[in-house]
C-alpha atoms as a PDB file:
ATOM      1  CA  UNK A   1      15.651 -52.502  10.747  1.00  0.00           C
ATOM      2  CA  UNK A   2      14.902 -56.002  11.806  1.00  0.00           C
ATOM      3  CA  UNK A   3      13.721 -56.183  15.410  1.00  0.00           C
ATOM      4  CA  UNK A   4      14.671 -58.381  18.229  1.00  0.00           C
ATOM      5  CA  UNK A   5      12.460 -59.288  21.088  1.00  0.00           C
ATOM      6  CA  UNK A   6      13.009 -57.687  24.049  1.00  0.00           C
ATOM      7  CA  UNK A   7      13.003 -60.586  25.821  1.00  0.00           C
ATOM      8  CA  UNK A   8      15.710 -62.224  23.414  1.00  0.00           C
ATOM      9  CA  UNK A   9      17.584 -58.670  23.261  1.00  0.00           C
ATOM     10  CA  UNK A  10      18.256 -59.246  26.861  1.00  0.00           C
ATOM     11  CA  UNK A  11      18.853 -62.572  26.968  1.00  0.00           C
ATOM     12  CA  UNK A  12      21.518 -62.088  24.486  1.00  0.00           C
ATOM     13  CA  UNK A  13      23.171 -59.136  25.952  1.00  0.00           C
ATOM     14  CA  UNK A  14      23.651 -61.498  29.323  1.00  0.00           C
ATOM     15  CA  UNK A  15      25.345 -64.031  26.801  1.00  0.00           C
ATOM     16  CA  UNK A  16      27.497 -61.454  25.512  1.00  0.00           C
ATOM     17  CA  UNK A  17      28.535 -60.154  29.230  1.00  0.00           C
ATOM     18  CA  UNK A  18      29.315 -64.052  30.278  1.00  0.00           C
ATOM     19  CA  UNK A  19      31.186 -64.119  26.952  1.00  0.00           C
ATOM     20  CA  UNK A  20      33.470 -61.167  28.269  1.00  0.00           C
ATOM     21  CA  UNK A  21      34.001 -62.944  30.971  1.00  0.00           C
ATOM     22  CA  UNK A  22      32.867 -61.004  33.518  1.00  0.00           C
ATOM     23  CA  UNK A  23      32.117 -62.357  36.969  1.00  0.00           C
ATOM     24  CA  UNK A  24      28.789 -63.489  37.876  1.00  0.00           C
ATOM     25  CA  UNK A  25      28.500 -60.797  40.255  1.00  0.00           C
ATOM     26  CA  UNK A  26      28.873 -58.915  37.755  1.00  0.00           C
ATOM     27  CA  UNK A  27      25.981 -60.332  35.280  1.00  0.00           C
ATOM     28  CA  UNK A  28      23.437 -59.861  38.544  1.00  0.00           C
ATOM     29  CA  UNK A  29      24.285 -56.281  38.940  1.00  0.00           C
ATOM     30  CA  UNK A  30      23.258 -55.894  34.986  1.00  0.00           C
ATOM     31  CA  UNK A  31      20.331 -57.873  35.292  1.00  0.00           C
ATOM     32  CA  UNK A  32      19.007 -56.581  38.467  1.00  0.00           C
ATOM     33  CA  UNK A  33      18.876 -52.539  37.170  1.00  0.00           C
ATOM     34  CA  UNK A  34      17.728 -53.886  33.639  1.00  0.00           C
ATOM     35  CA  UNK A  35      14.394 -56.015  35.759  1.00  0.00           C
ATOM     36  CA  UNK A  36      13.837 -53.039  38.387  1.00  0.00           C
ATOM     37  CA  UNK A  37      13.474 -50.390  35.063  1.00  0.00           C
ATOM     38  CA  UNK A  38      11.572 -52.851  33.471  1.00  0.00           C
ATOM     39  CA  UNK A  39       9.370 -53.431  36.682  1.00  0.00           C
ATOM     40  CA  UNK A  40       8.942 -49.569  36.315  1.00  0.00           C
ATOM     41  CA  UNK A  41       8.028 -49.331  33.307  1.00  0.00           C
ATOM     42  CA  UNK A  42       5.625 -51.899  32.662  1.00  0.00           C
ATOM     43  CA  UNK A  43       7.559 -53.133  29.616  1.00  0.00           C
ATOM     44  CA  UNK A  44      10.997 -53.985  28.263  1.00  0.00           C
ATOM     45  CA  UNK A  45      13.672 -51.652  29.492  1.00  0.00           C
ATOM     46  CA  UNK A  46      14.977 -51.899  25.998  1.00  0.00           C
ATOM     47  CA  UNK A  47      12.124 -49.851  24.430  1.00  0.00           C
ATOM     48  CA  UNK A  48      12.634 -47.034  27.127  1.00  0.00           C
ATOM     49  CA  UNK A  49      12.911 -43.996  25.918  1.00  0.00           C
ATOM     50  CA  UNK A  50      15.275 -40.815  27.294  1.00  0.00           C
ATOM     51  CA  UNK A  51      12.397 -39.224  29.153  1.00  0.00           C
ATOM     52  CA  UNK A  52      11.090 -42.286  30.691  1.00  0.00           C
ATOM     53  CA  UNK A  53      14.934 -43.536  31.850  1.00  0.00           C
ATOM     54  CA  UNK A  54      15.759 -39.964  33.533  1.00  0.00           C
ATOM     55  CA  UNK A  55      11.565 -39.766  35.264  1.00  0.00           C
ATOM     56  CA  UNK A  56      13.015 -43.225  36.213  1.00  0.00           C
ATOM     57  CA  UNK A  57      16.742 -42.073  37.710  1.00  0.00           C
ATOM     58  CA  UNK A  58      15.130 -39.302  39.339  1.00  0.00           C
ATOM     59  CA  UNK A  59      13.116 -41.274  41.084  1.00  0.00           C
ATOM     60  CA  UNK A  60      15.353 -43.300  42.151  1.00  0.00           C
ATOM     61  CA  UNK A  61      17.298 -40.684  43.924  1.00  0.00           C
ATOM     62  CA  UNK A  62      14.795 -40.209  46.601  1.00  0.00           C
ATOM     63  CA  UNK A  63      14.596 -44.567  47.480  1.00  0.00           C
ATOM     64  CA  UNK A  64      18.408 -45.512  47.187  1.00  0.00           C
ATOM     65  CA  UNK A  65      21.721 -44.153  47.212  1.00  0.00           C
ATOM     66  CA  UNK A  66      23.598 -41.658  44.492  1.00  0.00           C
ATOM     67  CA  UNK A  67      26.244 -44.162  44.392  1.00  0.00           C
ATOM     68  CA  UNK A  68      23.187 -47.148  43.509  1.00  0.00           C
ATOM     69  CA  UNK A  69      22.174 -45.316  40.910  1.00  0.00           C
ATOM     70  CA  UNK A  70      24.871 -44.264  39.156  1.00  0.00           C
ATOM     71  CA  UNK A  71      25.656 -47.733  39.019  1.00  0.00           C
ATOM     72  CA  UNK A  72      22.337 -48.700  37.622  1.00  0.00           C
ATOM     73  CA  UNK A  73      22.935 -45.455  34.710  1.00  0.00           C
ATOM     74  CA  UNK A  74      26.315 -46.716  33.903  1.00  0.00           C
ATOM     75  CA  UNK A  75      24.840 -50.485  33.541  1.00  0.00           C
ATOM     76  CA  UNK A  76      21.894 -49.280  31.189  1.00  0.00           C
ATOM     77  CA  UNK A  77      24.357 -47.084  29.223  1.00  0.00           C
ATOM     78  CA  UNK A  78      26.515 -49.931  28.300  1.00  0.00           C
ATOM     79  CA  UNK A  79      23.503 -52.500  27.828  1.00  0.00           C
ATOM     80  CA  UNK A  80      21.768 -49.590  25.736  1.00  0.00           C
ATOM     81  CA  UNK A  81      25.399 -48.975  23.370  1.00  0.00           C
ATOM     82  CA  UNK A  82      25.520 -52.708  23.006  1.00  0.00           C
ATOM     83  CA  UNK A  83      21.884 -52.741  21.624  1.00  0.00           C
ATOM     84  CA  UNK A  84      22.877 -50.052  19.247  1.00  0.00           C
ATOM     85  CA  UNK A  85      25.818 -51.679  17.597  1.00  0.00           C
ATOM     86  CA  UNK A  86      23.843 -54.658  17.465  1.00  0.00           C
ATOM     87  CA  UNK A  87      20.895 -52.894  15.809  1.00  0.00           C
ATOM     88  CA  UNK A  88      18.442 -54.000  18.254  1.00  0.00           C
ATOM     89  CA  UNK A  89      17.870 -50.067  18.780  1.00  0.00           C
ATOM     90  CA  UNK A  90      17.312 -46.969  17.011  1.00  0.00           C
ATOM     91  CA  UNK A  91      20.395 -45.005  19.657  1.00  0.00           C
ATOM     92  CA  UNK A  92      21.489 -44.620  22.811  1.00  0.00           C
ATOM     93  CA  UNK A  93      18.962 -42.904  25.234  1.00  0.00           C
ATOM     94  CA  UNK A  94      21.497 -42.492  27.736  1.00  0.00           C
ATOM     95  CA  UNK A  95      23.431 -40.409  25.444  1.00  0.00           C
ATOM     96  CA  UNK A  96      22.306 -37.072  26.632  1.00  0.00           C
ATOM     97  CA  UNK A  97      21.509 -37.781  30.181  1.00  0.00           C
ATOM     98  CA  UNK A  98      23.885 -35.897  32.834  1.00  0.00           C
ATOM     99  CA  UNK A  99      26.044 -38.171  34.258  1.00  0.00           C
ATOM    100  CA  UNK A 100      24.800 -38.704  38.035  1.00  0.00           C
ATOM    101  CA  UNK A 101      27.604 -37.120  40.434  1.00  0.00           C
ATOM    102  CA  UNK A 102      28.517 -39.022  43.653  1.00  0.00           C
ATOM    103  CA  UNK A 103      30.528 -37.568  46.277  1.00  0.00           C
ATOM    104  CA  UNK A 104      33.347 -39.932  46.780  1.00  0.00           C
ATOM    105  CA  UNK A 105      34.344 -40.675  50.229  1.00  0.00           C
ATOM    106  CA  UNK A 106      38.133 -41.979  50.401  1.00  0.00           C
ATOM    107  CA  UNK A 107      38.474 -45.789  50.506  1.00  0.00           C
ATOM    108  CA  UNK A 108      39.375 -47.223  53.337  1.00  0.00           C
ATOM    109  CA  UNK A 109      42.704 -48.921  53.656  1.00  0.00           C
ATOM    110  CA  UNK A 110      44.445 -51.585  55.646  1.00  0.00           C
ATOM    111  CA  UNK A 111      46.160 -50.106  59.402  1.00  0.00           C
ATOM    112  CA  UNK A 112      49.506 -51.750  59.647  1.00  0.00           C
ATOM    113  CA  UNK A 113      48.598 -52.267  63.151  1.00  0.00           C
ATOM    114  CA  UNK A 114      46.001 -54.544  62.515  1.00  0.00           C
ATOM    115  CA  UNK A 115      47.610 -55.993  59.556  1.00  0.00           C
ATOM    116  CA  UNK A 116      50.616 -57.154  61.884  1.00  0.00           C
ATOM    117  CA  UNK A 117      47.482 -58.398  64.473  1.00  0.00           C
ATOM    118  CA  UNK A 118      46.121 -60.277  61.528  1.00  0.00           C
ATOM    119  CA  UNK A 119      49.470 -62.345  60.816  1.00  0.00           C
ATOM    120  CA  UNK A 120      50.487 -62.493  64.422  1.00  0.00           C
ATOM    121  CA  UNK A 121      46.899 -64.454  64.906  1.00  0.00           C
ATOM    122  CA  UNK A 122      48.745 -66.885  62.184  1.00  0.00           C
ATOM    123  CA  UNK A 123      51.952 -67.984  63.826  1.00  0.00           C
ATOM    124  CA  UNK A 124      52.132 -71.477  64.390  1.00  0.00           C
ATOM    125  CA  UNK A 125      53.450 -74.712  62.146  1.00  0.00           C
ATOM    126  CA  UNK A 126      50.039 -75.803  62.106  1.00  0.00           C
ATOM    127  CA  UNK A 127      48.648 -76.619  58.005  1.00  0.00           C
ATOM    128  CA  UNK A 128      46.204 -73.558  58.955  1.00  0.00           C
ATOM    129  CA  UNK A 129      48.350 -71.296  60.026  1.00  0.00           C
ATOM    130  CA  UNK A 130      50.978 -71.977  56.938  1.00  0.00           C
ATOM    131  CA  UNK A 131      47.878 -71.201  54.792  1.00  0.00           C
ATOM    132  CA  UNK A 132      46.719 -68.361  55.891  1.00  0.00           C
ATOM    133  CA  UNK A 133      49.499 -66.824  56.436  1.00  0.00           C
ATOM    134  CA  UNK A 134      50.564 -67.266  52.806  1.00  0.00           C
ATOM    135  CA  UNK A 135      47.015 -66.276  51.760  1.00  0.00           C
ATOM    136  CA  UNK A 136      47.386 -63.024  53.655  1.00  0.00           C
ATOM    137  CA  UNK A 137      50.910 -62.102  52.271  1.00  0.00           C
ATOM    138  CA  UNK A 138      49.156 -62.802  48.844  1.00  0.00           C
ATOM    139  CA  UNK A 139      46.670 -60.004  49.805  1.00  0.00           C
ATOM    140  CA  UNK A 140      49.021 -57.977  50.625  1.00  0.00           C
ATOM    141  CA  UNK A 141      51.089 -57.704  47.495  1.00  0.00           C
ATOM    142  CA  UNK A 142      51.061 -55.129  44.910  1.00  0.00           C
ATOM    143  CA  UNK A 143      48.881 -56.373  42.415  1.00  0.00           C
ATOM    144  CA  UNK A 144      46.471 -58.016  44.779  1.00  0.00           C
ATOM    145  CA  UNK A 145      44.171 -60.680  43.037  1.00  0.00           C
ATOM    146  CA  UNK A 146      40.359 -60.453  42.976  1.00  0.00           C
ATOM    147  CA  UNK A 147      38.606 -62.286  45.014  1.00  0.00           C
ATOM    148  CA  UNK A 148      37.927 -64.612  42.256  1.00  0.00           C
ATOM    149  CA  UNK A 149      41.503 -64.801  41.210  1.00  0.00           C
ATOM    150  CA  UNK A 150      42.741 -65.463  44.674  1.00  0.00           C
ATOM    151  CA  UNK A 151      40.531 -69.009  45.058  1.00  0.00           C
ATOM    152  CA  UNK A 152      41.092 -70.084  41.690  1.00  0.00           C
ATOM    153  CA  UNK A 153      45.167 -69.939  42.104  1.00  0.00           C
ATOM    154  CA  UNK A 154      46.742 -73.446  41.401  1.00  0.00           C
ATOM    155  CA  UNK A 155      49.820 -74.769  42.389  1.00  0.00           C
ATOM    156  CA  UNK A 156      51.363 -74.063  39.156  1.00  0.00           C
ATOM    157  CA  UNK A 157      50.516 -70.472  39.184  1.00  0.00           C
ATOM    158  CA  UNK A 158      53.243 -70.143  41.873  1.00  0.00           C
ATOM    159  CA  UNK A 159      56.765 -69.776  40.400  1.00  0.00           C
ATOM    160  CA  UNK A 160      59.384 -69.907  42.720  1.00  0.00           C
ATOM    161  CA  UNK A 161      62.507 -69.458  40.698  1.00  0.00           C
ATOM    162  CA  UNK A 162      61.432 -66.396  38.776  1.00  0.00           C
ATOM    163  CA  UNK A 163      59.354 -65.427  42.274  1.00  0.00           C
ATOM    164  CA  UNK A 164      56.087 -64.678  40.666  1.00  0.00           C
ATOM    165  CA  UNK A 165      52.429 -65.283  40.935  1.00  0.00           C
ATOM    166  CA  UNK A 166      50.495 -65.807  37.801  1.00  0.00           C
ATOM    167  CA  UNK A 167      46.045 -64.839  38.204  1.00  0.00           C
ATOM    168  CA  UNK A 168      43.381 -65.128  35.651  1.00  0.00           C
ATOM    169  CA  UNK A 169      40.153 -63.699  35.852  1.00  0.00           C
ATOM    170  CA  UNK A 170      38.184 -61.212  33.759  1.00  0.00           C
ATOM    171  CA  UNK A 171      40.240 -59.133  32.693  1.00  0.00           C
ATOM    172  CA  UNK A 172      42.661 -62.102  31.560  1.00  0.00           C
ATOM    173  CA  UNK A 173      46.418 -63.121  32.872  1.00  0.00           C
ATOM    174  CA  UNK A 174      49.219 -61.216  34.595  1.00  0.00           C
ATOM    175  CA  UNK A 175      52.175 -62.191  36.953  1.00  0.00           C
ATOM    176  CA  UNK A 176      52.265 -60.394  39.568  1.00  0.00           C
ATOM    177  CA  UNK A 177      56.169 -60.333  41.759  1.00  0.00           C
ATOM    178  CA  UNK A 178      56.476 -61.901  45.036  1.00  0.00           C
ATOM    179  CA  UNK A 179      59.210 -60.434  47.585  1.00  0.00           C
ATOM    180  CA  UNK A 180      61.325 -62.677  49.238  1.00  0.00           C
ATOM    181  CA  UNK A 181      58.775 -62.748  52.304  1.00  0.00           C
ATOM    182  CA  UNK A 182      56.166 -63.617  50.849  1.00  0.00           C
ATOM    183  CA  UNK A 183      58.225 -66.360  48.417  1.00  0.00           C
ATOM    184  CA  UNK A 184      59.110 -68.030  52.186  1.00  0.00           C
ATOM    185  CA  UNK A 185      56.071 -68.074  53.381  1.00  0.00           C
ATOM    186  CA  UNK A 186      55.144 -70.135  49.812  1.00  0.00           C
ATOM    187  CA  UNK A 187      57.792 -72.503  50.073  1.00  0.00           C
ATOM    188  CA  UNK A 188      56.849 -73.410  53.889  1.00  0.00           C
ATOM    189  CA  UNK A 189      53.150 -73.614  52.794  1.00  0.00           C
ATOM    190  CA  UNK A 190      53.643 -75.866  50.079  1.00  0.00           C
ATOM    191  CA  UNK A 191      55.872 -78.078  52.280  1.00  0.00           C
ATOM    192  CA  UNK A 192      52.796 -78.658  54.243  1.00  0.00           C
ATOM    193  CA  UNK A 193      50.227 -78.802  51.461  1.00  0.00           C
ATOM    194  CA  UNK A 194      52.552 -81.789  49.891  1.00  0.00           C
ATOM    195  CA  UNK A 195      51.417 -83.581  52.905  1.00  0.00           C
ATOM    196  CA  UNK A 196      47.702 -82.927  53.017  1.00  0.00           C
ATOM    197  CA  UNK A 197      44.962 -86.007  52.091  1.00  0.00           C
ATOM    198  CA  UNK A 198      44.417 -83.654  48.670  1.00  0.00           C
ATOM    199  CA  UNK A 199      47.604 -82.216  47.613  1.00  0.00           C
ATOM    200  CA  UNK A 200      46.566 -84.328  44.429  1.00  0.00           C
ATOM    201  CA  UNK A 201      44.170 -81.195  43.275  1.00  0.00           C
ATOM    202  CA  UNK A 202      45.466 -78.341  41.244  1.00  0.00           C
ATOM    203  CA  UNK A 203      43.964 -76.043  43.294  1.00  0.00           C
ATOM    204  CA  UNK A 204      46.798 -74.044  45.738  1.00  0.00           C
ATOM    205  CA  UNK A 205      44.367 -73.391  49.132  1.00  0.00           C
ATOM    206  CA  UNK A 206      43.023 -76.170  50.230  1.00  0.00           C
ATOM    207  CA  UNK A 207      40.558 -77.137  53.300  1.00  0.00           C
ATOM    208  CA  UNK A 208      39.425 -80.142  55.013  1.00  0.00           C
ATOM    209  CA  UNK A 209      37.573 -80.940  52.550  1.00  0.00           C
ATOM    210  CA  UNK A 210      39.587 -80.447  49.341  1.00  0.00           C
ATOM    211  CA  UNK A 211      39.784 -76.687  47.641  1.00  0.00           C
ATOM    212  CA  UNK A 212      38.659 -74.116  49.588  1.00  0.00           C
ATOM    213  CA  UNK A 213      36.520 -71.971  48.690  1.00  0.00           C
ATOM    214  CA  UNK A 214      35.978 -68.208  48.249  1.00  0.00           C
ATOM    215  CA  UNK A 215      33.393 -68.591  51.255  1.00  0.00           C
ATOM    216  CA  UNK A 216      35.797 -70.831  53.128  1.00  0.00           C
ATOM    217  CA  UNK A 217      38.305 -67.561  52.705  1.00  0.00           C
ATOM    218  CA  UNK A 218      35.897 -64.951  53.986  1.00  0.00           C
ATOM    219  CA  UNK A 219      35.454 -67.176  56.943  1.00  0.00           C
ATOM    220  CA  UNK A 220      38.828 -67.380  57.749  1.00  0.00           C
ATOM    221  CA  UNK A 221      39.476 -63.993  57.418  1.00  0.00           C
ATOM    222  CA  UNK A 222      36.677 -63.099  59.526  1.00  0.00           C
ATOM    223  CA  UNK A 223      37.960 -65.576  61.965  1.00  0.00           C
ATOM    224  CA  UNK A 224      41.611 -64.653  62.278  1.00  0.00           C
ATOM    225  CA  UNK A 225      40.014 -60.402  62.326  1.00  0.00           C
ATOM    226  CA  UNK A 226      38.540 -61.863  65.803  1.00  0.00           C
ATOM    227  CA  UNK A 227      41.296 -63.589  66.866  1.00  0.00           C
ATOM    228  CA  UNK A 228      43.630 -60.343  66.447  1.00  0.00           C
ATOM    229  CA  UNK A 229      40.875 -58.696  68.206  1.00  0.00           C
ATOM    230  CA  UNK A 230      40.605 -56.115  65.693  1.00  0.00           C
ATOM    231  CA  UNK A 231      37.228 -54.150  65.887  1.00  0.00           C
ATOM    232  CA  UNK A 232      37.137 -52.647  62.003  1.00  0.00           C
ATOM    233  CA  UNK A 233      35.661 -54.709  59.378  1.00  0.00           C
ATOM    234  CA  UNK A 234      38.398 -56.329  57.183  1.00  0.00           C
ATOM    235  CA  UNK A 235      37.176 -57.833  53.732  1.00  0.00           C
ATOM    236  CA  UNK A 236      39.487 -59.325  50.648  1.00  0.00           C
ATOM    237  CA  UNK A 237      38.636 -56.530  48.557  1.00  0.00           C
ATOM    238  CA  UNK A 238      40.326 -54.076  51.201  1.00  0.00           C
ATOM    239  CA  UNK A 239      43.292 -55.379  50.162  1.00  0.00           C
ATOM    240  CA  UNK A 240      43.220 -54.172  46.608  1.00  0.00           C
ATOM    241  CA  UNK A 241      42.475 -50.390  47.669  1.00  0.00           C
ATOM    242  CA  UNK A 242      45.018 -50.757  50.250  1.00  0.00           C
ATOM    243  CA  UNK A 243      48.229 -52.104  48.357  1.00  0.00           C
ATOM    244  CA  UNK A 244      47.340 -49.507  45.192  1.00  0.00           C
ATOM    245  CA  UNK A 245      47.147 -46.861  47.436  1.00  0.00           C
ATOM    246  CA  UNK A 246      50.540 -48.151  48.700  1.00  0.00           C
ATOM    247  CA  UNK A 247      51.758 -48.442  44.974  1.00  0.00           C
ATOM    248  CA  UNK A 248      50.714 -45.060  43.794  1.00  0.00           C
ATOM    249  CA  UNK A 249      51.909 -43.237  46.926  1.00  0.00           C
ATOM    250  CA  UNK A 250      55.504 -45.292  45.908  1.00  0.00           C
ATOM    251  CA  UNK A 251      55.329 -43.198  42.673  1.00  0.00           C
ATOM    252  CA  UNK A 252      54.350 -46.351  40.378  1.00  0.00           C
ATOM    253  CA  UNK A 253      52.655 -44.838  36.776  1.00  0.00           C
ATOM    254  CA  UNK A 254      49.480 -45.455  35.572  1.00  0.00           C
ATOM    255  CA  UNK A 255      50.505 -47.857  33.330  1.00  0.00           C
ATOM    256  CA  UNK A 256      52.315 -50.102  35.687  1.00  0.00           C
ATOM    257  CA  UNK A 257      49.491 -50.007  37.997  1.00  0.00           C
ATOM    258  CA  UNK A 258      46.611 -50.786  35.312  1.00  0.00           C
ATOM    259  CA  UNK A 259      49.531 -54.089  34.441  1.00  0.00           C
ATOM    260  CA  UNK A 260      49.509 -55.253  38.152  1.00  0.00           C
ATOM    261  CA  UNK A 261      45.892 -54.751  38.463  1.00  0.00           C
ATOM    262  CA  UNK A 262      44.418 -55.986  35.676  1.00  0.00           C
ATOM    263  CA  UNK A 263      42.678 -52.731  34.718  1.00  0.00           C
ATOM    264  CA  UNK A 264      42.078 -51.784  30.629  1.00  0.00           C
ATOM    265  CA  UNK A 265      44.471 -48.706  29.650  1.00  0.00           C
ATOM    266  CA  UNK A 266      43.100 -45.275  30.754  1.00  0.00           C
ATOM    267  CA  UNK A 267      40.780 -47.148  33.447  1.00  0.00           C
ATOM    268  CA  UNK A 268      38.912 -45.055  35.558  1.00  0.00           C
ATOM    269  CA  UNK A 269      39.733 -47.764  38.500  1.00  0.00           C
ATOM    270  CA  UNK A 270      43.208 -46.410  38.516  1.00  0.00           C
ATOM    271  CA  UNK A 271      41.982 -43.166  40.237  1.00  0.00           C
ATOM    272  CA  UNK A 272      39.143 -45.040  41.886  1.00  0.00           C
ATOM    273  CA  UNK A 273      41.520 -47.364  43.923  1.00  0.00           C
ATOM    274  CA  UNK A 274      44.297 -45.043  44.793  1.00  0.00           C
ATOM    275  CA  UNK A 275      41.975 -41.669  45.926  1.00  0.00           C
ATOM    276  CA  UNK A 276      42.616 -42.353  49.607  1.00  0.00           C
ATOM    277  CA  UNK A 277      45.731 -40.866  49.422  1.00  0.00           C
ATOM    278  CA  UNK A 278      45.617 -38.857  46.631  1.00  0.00           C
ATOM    279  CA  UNK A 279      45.497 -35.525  48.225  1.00  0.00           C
ATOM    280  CA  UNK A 280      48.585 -35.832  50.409  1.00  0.00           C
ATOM    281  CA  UNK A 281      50.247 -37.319  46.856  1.00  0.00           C
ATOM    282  CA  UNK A 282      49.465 -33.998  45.053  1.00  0.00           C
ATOM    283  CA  UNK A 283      50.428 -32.020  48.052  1.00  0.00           C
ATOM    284  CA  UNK A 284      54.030 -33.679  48.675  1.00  0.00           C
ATOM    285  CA  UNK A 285      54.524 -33.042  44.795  1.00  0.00           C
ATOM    286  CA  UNK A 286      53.733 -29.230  45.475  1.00  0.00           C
ATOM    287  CA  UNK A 287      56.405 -28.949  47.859  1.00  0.00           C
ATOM    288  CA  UNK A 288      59.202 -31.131  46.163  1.00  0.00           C
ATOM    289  CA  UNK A 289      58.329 -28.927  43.126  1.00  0.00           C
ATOM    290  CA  UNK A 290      58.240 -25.656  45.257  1.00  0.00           C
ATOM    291  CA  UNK A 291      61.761 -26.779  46.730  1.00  0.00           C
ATOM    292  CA  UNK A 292      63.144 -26.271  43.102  1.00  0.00           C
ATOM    293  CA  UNK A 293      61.455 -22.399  43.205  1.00  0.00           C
END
């Protein structure tokens, strides 16, 4: 078998995760276990064998958390299969290795008390306040967009006669339906947005200074979260956990959820996103089906 450098194996296998299309964030996470093994080691990661990965794991155990370093098993298990089809490598070294077991704390989800605070800080005619409130009501929906998907939204990708919101990202393009609230709240935003000094851009949230940005919509989330005096941390990502959790606990399958999400079939992130409720799901099931007893 004809070797690759390690260097170039690596190199490649970044190219190949850009090529997927996953996020940036993404491509760091990779990169950073793949350097801190190799930092370890004293030599490519990619010539590591099963003894030296699991000395390494262990290790790791007692500096970071569980949840870290499953991460950083999962991310050398996929680089290490790549490497294999590729025939870079002689197997997977990862094959045998015990997956790492994380107790999973429920996620946290959105208090309807502080997500009526949140759009209360929004009333107002003002362009900001049109803006944020529609970004919010796009938060909330089932199907919430990634944080990645959420800034990139242009004007097009909102379809009021068919009342639906079309995101790309990663995982490609879905529509996702709008109720007739959050449709409204559209309609009055891009009222206001025809009016602004760069309603020529494509891009649907716009700032002073043309698109806003992903940063520009952390800060105004963390703004308004002060304004409604709300004490919790709020992030866009909350969002997502919060409106599955809503959609699963509405009885919505599997498959309808992995559609709205943008998750592959049989995703593990259907049962990672919708765990905060899904004890009082099975138990409400055990009673409707011990009614029928």
């Amino acid at each position: 078998m004809e070797r690759v450098l390690p260097d170039l194996a690596w190199s490649s296998y970044l190219r190949a995760l850009r090529l997927k299309r996953r996020s940036a964030a993404t491509v760091r996470d990779y990169d950073y276990t793949y350097r801190t093994l190799t930092g370890w080691l004293g030599k490519p990661a990619v010539e590591a064998s099963r003894l030296e990965i699991e000395a390494w794991l262990e290790e790791r155990l007692g500096q970071v958390s569980p949840t870290r370093v499953r991460q950083d098993q999962r991310n050398l298990s996929a680089f290490y299969r790549w490497a294999h089809r590729e025939e870079i490598n002689d197997g997977n070294p990862l094959e045998r290795v015990p997956r790492i077991e994380v107790d999973e704390k429920p996620a946290r989800v959105v208090d309807p008390a502080d997500m009526k605070a949140l759009l209360d800080a929004c009333r107002g005619g003002a362009f900001n306040d049109l803006r944020d409130t529609a970004i919010l009501r796009t938060l909330r929906l089932i199907g919430t967009p990634r944080s990645g998907e959420l800034t990139t939204l242009t004007v097009q990708a909102v379809d009021l006669r068919n009342d639906l919101l079309t995101v790309s990202g990663k995982t490609g393009t879905r529509a996702i339906p709008l109720n007739d609230t959050t449709a409204t709240v559209f309609e009055r935003y891009l009222r206001a947005r025809a009016k602004h000094p760069s309603a020529a851009l494509d891009a649907l949230w716009l700032g002073k200074k043309g698109q806003l940005t992903r940063t520009g919509i952390q800060m105004m989330l963390a703004r308004r979260v002060r304004q409604a005096g709300i004490t919790d941390r709020i992030h866009m990502h909350l969002f997502r956990h919060d409106s599955a959790t809503r959609a699963a606990d509405a009885g919505l399958s599997a498959e309808a959820l992995e559609f709205l999400y943008g998750w592959t079939p049989g995703s593990p992130m259907t049962r990672h996103y919708t765990r905060a409720t899904r004890v009082q799901r099975a138990q409400e099931a055990a009673r409707r089906l011990n009614d029928r007893i």
